[in-house]
C-alpha atoms as a PDB file:
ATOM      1  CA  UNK A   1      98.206  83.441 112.760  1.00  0.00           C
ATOM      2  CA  UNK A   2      98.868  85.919 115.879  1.00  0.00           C
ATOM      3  CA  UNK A   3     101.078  85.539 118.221  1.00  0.00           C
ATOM      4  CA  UNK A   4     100.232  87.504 121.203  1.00  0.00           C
ATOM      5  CA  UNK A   5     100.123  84.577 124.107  1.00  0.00           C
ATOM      6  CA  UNK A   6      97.056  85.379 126.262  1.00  0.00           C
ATOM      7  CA  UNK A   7      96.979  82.892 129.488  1.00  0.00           C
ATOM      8  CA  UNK A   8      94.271  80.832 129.728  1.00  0.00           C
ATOM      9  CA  UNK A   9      93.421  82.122 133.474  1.00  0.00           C
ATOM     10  CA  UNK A  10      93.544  85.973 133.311  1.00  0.00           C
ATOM     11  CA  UNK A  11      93.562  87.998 136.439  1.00  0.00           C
ATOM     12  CA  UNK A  12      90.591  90.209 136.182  1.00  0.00           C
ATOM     13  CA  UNK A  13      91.128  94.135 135.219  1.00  0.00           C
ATOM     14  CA  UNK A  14      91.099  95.485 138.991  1.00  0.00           C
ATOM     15  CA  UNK A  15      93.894  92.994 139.857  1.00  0.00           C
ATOM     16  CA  UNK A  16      96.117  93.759 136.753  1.00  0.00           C
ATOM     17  CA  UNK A  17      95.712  97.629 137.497  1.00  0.00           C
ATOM     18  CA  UNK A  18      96.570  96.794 141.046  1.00  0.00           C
ATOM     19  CA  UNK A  19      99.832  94.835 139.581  1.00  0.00           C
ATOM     20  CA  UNK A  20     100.531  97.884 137.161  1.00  0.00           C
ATOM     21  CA  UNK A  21      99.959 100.662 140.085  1.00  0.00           C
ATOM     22  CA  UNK A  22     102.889  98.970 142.153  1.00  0.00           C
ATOM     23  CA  UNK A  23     104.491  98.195 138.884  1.00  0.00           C
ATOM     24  CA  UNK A  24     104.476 102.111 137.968  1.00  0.00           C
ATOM     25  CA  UNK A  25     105.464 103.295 141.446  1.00  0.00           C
ATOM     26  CA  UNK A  26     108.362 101.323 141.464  1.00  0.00           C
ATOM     27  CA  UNK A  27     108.737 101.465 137.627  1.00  0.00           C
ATOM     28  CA  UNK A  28     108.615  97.627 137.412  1.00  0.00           C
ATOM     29  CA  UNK A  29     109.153  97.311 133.404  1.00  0.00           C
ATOM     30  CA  UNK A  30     109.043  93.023 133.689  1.00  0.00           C
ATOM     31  CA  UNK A  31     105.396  93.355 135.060  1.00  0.00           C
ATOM     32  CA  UNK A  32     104.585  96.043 132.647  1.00  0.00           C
ATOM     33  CA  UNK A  33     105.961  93.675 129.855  1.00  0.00           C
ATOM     34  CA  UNK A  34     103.982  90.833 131.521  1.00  0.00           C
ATOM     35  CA  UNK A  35     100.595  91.679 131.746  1.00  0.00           C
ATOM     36  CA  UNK A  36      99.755  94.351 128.879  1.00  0.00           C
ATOM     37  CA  UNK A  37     102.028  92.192 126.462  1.00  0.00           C
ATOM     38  CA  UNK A  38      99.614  88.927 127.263  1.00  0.00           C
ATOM     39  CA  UNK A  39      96.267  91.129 127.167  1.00  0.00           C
ATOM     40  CA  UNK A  40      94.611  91.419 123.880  1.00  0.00           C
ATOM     41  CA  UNK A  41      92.677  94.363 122.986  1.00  0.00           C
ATOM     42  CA  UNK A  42      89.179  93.901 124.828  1.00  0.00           C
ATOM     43  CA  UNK A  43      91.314  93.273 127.670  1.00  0.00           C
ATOM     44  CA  UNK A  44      93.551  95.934 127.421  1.00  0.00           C
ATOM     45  CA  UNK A  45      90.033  98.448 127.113  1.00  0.00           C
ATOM     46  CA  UNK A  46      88.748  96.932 130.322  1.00  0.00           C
ATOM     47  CA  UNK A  47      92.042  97.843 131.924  1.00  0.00           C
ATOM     48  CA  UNK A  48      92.190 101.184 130.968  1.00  0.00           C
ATOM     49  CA  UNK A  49      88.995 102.222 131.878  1.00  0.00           C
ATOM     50  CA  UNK A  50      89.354 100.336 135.142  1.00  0.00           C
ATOM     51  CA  UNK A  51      92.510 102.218 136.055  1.00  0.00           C
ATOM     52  CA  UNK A  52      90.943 105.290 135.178  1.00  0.00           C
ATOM     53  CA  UNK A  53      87.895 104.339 137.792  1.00  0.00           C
ATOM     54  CA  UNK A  54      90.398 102.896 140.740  1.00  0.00           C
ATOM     55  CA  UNK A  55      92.914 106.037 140.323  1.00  0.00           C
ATOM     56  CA  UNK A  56      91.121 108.563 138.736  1.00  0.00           C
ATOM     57  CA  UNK A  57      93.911 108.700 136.477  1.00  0.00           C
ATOM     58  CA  UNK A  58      94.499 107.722 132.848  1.00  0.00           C
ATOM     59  CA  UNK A  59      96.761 104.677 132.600  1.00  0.00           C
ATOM     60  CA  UNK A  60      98.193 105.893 129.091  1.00  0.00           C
ATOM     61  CA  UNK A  61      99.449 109.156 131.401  1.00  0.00           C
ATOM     62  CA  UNK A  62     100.940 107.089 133.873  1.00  0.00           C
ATOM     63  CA  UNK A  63     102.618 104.896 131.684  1.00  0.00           C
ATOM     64  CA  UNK A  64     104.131 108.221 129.826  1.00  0.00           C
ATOM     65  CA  UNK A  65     105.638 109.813 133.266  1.00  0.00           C
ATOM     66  CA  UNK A  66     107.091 106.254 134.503  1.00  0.00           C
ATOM     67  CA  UNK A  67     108.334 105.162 131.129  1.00  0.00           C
ATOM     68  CA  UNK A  68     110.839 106.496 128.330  1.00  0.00           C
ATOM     69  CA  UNK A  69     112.489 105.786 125.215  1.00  0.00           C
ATOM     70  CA  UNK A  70     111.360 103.053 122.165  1.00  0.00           C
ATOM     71  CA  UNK A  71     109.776 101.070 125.307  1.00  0.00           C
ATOM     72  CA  UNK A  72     107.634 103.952 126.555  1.00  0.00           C
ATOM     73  CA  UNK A  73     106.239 104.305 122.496  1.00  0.00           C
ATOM     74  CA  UNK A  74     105.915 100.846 122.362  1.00  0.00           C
ATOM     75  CA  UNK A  75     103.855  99.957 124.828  1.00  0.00           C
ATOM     76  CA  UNK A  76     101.883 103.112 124.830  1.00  0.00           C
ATOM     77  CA  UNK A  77     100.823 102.150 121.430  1.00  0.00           C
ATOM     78  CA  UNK A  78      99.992  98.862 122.371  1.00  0.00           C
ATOM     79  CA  UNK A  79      97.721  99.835 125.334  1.00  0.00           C
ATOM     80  CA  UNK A  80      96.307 102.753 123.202  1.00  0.00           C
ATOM     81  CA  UNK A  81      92.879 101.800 121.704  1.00  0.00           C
ATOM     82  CA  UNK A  82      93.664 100.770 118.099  1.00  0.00           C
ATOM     83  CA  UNK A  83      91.613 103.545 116.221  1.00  0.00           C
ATOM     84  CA  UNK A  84      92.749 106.124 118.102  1.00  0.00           C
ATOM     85  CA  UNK A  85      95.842 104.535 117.876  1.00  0.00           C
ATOM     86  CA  UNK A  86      95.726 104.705 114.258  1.00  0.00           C
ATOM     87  CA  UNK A  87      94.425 108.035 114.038  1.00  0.00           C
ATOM     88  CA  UNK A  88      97.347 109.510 115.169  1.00  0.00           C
ATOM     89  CA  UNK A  89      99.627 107.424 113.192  1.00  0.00           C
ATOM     90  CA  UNK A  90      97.537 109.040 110.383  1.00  0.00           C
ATOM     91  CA  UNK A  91      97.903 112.550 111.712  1.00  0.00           C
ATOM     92  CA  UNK A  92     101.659 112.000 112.436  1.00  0.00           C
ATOM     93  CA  UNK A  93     101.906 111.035 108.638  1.00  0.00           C
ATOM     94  CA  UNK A  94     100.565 113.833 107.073  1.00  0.00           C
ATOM     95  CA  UNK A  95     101.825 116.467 108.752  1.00  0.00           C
ATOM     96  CA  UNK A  96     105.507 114.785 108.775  1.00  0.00           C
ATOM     97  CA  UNK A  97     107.582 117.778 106.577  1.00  0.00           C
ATOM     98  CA  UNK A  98     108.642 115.203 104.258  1.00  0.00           C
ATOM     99  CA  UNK A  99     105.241 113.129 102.851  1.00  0.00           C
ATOM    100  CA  UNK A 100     107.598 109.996 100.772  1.00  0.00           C
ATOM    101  CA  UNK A 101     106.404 106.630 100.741  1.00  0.00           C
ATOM    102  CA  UNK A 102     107.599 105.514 104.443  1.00  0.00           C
ATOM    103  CA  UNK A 103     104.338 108.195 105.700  1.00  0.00           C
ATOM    104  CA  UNK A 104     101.765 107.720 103.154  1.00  0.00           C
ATOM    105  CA  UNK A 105     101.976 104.054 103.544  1.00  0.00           C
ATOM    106  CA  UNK A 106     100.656 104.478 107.126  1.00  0.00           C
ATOM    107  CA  UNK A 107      97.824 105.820 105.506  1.00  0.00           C
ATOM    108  CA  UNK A 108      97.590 102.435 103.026  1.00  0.00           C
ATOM    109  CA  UNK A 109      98.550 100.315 105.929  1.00  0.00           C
ATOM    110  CA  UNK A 110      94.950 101.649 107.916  1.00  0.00           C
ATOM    111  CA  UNK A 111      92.866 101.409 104.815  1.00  0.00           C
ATOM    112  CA  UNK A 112      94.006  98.641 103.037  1.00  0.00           C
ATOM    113  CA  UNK A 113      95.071  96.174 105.478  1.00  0.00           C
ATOM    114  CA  UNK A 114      92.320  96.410 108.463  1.00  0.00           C
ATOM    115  CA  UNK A 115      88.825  95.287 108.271  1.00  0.00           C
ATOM    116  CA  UNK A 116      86.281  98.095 106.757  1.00  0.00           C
ATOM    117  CA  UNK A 117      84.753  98.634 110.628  1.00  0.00           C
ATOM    118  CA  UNK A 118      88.741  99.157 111.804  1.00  0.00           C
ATOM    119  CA  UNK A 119      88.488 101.962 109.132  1.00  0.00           C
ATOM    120  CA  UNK A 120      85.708 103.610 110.028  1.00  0.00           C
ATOM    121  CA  UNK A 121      86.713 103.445 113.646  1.00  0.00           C
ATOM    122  CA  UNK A 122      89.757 105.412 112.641  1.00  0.00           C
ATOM    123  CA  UNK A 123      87.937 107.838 111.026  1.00  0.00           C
ATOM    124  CA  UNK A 124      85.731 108.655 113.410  1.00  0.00           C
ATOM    125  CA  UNK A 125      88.957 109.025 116.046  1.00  0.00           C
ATOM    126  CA  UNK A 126      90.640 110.822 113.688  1.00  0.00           C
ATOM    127  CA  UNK A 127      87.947 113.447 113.499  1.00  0.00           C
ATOM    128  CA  UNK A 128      87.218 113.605 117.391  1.00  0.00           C
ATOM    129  CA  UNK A 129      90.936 113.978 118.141  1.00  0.00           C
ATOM    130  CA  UNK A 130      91.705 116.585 115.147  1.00  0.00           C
ATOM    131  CA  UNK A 131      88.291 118.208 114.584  1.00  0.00           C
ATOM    132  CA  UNK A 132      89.037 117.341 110.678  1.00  0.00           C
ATOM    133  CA  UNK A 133      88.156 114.398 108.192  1.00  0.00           C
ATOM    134  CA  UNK A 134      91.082 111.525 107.624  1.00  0.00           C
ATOM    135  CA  UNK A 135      90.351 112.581 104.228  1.00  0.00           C
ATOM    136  CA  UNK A 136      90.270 116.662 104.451  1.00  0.00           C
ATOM    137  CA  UNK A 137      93.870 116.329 106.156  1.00  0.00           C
ATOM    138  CA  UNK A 138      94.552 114.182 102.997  1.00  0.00           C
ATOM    139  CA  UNK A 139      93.400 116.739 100.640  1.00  0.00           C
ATOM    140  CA  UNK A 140      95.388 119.538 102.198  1.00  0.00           C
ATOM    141  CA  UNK A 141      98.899 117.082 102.999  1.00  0.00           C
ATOM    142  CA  UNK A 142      99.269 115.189  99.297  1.00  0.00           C
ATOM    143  CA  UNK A 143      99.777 116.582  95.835  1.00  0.00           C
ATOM    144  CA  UNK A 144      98.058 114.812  92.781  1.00  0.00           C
ATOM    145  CA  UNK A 145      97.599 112.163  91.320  1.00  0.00           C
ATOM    146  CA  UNK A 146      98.313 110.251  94.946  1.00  0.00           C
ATOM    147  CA  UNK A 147      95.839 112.520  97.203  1.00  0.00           C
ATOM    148  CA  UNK A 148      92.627 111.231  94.795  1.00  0.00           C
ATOM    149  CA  UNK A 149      94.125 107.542  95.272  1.00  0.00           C
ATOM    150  CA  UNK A 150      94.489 108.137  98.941  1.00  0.00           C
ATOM    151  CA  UNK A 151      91.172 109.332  99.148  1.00  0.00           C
ATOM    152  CA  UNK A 152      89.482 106.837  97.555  1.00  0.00           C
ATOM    153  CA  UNK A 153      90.926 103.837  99.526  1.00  0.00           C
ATOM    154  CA  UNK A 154      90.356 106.071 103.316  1.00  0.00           C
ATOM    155  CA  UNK A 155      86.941 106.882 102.670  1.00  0.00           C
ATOM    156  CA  UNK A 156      86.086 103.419 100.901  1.00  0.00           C
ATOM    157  CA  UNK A 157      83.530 101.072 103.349  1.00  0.00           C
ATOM    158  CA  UNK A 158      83.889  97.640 101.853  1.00  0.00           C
ATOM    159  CA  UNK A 159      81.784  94.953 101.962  1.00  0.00           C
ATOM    160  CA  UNK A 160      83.289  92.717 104.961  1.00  0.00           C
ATOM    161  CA  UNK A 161      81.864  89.183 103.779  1.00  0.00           C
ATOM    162  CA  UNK A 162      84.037  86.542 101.653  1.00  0.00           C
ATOM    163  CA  UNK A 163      81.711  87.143  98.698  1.00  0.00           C
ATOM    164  CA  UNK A 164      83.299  86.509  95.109  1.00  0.00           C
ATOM    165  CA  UNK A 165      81.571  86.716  91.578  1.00  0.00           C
ATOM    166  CA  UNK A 166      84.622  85.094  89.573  1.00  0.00           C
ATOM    167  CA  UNK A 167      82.554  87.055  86.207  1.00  0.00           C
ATOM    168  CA  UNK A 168      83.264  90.149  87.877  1.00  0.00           C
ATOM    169  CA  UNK A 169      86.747  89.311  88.884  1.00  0.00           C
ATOM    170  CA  UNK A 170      87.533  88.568  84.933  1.00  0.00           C
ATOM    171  CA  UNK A 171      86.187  91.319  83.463  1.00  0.00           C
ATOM    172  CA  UNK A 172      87.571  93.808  86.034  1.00  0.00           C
ATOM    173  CA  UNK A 173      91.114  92.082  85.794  1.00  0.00           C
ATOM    174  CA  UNK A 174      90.651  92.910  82.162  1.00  0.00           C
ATOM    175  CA  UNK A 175      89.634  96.891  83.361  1.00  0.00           C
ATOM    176  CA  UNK A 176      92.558  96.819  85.392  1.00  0.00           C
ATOM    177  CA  UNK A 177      95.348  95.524  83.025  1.00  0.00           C
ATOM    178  CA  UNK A 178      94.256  97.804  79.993  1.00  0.00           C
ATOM    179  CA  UNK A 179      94.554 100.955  82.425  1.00  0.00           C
ATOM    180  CA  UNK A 180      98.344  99.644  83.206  1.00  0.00           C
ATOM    181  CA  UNK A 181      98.962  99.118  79.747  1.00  0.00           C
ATOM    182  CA  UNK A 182      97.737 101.987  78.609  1.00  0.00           C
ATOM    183  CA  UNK A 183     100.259 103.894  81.479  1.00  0.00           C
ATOM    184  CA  UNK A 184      96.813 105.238  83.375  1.00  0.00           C
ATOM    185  CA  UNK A 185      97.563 104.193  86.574  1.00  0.00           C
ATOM    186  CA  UNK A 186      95.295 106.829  88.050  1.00  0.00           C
ATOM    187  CA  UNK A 187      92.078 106.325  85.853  1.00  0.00           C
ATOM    188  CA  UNK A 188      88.708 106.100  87.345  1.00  0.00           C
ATOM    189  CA  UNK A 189      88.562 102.458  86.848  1.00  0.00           C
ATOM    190  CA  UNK A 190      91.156 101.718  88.663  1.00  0.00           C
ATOM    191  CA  UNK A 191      90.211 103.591  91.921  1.00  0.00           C
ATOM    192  CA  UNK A 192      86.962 102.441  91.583  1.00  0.00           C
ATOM    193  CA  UNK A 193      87.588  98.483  91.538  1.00  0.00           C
ATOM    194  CA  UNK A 194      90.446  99.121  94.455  1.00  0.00           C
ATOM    195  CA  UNK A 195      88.251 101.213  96.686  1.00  0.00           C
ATOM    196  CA  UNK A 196      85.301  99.357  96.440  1.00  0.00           C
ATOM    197  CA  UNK A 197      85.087  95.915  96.185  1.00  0.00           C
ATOM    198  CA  UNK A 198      85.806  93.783  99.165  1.00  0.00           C
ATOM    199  CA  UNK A 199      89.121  91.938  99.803  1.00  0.00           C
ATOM    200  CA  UNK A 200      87.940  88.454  98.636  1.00  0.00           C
ATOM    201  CA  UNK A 201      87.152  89.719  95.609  1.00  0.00           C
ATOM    202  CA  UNK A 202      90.001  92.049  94.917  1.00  0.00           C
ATOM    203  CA  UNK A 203      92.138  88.660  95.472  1.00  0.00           C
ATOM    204  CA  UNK A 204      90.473  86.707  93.103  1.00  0.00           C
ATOM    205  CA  UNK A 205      90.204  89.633  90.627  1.00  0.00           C
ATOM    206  CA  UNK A 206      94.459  89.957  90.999  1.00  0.00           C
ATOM    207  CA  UNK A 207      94.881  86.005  90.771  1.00  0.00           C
ATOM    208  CA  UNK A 208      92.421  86.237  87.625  1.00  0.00           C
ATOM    209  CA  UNK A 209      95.139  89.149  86.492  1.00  0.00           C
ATOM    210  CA  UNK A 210      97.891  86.658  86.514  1.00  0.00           C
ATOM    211  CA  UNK A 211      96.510  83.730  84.744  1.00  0.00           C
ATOM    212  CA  UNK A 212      95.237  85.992  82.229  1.00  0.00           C
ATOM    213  CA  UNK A 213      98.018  87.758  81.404  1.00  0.00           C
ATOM    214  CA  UNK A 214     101.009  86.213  82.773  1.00  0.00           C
ATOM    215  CA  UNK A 215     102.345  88.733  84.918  1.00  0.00           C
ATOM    216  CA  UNK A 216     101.029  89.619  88.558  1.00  0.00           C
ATOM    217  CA  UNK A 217      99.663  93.124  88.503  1.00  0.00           C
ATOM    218  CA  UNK A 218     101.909  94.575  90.818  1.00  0.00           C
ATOM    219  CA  UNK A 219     104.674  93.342  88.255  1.00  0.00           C
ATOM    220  CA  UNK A 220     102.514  95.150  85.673  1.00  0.00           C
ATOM    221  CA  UNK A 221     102.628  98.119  87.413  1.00  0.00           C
ATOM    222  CA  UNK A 222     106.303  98.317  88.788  1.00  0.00           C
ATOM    223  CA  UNK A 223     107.034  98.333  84.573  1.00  0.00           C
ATOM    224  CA  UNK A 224     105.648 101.282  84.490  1.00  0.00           C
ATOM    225  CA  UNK A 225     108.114 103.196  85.968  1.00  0.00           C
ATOM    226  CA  UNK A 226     109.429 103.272  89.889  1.00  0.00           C
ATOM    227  CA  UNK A 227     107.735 106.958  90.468  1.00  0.00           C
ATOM    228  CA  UNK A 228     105.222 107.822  93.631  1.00  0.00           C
ATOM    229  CA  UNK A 229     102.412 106.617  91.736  1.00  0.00           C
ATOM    230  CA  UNK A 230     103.574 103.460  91.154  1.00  0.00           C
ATOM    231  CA  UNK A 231     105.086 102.535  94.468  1.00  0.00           C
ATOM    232  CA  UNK A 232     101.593 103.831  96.025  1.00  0.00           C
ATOM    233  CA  UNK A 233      99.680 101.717  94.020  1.00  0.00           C
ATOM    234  CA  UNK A 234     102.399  98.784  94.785  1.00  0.00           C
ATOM    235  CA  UNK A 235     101.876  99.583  98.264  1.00  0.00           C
ATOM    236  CA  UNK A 236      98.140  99.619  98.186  1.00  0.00           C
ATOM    237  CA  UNK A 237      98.092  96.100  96.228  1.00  0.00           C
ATOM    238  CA  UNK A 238     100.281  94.349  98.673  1.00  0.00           C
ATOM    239  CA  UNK A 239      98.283  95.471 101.511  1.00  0.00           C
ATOM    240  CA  UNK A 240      94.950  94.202 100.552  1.00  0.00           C
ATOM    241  CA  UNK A 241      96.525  90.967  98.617  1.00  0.00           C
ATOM    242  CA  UNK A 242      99.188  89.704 100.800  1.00  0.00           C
ATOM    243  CA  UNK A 243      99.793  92.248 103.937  1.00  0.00           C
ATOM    244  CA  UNK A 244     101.959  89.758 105.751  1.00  0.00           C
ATOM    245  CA  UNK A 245     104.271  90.318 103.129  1.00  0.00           C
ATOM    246  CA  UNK A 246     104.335  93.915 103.201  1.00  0.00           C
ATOM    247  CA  UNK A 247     104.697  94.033 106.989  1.00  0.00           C
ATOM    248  CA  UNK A 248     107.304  91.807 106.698  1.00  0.00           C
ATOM    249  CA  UNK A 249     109.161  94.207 104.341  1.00  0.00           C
ATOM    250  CA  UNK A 250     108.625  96.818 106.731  1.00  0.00           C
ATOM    251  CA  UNK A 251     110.369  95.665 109.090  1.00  0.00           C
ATOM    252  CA  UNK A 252     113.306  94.237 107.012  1.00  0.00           C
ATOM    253  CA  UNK A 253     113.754  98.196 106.311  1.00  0.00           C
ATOM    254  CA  UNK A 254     113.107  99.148 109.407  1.00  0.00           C
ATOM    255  CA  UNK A 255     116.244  96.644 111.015  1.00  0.00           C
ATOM    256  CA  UNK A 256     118.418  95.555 108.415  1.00  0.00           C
ATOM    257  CA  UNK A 257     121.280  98.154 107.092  1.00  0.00           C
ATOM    258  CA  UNK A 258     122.625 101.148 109.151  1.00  0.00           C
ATOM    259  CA  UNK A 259     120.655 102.029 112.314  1.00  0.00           C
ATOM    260  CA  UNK A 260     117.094 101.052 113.267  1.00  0.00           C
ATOM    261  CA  UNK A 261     113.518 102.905 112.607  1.00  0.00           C
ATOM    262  CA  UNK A 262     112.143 101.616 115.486  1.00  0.00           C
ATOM    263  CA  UNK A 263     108.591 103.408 114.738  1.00  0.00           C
ATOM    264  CA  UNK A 264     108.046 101.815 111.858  1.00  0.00           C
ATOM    265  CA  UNK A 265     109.278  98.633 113.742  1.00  0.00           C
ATOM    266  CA  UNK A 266     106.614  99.297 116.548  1.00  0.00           C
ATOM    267  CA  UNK A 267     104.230  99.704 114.217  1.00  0.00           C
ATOM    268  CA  UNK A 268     104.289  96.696 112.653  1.00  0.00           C
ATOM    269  CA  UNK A 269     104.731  94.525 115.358  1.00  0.00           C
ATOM    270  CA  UNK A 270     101.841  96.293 117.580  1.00  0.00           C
ATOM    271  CA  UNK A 271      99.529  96.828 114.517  1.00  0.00           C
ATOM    272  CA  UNK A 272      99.744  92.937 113.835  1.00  0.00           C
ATOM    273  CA  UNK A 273     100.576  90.646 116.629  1.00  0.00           C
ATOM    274  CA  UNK A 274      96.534  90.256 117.291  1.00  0.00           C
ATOM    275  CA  UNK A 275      96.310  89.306 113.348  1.00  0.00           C
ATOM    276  CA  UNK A 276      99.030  87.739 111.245  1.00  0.00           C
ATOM    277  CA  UNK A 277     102.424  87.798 112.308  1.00  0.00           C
ATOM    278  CA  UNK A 278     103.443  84.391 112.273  1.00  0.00           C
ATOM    279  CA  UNK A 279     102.242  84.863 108.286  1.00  0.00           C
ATOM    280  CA  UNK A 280     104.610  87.958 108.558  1.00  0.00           C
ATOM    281  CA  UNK A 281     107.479  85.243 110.173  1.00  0.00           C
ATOM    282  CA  UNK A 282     106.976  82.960 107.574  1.00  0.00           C
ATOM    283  CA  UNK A 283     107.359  86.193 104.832  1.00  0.00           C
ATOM    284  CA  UNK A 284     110.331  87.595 106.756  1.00  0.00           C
ATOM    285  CA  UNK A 285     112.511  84.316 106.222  1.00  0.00           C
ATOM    286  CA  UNK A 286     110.967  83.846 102.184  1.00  0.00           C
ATOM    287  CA  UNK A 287     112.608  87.389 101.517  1.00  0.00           C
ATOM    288  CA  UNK A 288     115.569  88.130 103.782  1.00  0.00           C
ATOM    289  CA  UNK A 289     116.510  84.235 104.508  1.00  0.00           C
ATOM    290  CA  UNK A 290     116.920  84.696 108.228  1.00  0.00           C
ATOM    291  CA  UNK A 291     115.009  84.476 111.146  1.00  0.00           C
ATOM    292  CA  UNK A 292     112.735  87.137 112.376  1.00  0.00           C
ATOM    293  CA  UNK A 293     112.674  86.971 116.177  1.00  0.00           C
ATOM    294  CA  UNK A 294     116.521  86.687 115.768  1.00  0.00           C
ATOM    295  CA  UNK A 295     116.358  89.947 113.669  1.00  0.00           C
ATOM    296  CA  UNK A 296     114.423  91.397 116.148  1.00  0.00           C
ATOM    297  CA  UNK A 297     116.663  90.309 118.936  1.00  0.00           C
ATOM    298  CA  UNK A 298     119.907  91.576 117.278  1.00  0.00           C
ATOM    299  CA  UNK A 299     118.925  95.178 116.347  1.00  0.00           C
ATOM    300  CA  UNK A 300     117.078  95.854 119.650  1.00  0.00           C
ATOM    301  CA  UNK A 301     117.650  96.310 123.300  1.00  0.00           C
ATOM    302  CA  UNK A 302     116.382  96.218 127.112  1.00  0.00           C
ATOM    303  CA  UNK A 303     113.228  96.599 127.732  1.00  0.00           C
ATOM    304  CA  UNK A 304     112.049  97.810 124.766  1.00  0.00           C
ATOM    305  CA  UNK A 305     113.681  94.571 122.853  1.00  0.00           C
ATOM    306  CA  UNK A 306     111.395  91.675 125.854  1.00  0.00           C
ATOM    307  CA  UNK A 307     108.163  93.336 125.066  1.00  0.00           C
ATOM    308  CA  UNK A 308     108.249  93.230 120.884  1.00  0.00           C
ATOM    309  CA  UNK A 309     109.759  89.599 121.597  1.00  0.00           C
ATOM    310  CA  UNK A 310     106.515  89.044 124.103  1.00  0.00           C
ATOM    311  CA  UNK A 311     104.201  90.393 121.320  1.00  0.00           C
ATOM    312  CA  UNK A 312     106.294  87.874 119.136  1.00  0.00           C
ATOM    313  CA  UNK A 313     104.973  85.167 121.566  1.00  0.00           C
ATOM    314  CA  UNK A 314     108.387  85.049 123.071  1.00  0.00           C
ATOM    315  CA  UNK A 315     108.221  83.951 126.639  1.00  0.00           C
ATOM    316  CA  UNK A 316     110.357  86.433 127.938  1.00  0.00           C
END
C-alpha cells in the first residue's frame, strides 16, 4: 500500500549523514533526494539524531540554510518527526486568518486518519512546542457548532484493535441516520459514536448505514445542506472510512485548475507515502480518470518535482 522504496541494504546512519554533510556543503539536491526519500521514518530518527551527535548541529537546520523553495518544505517535512510534524501543521491551521475547510481539515486529517497513538503523539508535540492543548488552540481558533466536533475527534483515544460488534454497528447506524434526518448533525450522539469507537467499527457501523437505508451516510449528510457543518462532518467520514480517497481529492485540488497548492500537495504525499498511497493512486484515476504520477509530473518542477516522484516510488 506505500510506496516509499527503502533498499534492501541500507547504509547505516553515520554513513548517510556523512553522504548528506558533503551533500549540504556542496548543496547536492540528487543525494538529498536519494537517501532521505528511501529512508522510512525509524530511519530517518536515527539520522537525525546521528547528525546532531557527528556535527553538533541539527540536520532539519542545515537542510533549511542549504535548501529553498517547495523542495526545502518538502523534504523538511519529510525528515521532520511525524508528530511534531503534525503539530505544526495543526498550529499553522488554526492560526491561518482565514479557518475554511482547506485548514480545519488538517485538523481531521491528524485525528481521523492516523492511528490513535499517532494522535496522541501529536498532542503531546503540540503542547511541548506551543505550551497549549491541540484542543485549547481549538477552542479559542473555531466558532460553534464545528469547534465541539473538532474537539471531540482531537481529544478522542480509540481503541486500536479490529474489534467489531455488528449489534452495535446496527443500532448505532440507526442513532446516526435519525440525527441526519432529523437535520441534527451536531447532536451528542453523533459525536459520541464518531469520537469513540474504533475505525473497524465505525466502518461496519457506515456499511450497516447503507444497507439499511439505501443511501451512504455521507450522501445523507451532503442532503442536508453544503454549509461548514456538513462538509466537516463529510470530511471527518471520509477520513476514517476511506482516507485514500480523501487524500486523493486533495491533491486533485491541490494540482488540477489554475496554479498549484503545493502545501497541501506536500502534505499529502509526505503524510502518506509510509501508509496508503498506491490506495490513493488507485482513487486518483477512479475520480479524475488520469494518472497520478503523471499529474504530479505535469504541475511540478526540479527538484522539488524528483523527490514527491521518489516518495511516489519513482526511481528518479
Amino acid at each position: 500500500m506505500a510506496t516509499l522504496r527503502v533498499p534492501e541494504v541500507v547504509p547505516s546512519p553515520t554513513q548517510d549523514c556523512e553522504k548528506l554533510r558533503d551533500a549540504d556543503l556542496g548543496t547536492d539536491e540528487k543525494a538529498i533526494i536519494w537517501i532521505l526519500g528511501h529512508r522510512n521514518a525509524s530511519q530517518r530518527k536515527k539520522i537525525r539524531e546521528t547528525y546532531q551527535q557527528l556535527y553538533n548541529e541539527s540536520l532539519i537546520d542545515r537542510l533549511y540554510s542549504e535548501l529553498s523553495g517547495d523542495f526545502r518544505n518538502a523534504v523538511i517535512s519529510w525528515t521532520t518527526d511525524p508528530p511534531k510534524r503534525d503539530a505544526e501543521l495543526a498550529y499553522e491551521a488554526l492560526k491561518a486568518k482565514k479557518k475554511g475547510m482547506k485548514q480545519l481539515q488538517v485538523i481531521v486529517e491528524i485525528a481521523c486518519a492516523s492511528s490513535p497513538n499517532h494522535l496522541q503523539e501529536v498532542r503531546q508535540a503540540y503542547c511541548s512546542l506551543f505550551d497549549c492543548s491541540l484542543e485549547e488552540d481549538i477552542v479559542s481558533a473555531v466558532s460553534q457548532p464545528l469547534r465541539k466536533i473538532l474537539v471531540a475527534v482531537a481529544s478522542s483515544y480509540r481503541y486500536d484493535k479490529e474489534l467489531v460488534d455488528m449489534n452495535v454497528a446496527d443500532s448505532e447506524a440507526a442513532k446516526l441516520h435519525e440525527a441526519i434526518k432529523s437535520n441534527k448533525l451536531d447532536q451528542d450522539d453523533i459525536l459520541l459514536i464518531l469520537s469513540t469507537r474504533n475505525f473497524h467499527q465505525l466502518r461496519a457501523t457506515f456499511a450497516c448505514y447503507k444497507q439499511s437505508f439505501g443511501n451512504s451516510i455521507e450522501q445523507d449528510i451532503k442532503s442536508c445542506g453544503n454549509g461548514d457543518l456538513e462538509s466537516l462532518l463529510g470530511v471527518i467520514i471520509k477520513c476514517i472510512d476511506t482516507p485514500e480517497k480523501h487524500f486523493a481529492e486533495v491533491i486533485g485540488a491541490a494540482i488540477i485548475g489554475f496554479g498549484t497548492d503545493e502545501d497541501s500537495l506536500t502534505r499529502a504525499i509526505v503524510a502518506r507515502s509510509e501508509i496508503d498511497t498506491m490506495k490513493i493512486r488507485g482513487e486518483y484515476f477512479n475520480i479524475f480518470k488520469t494518472n497520478l504520477d503523471g499529474a504530479v509530473t505535469g504541475d511540478t518542477s526540479g527538484d522539488y518535482k524528483d523527490f514527491l516522484m521518489t516518495l511516489l516510488g519513482a526511481r528518479i
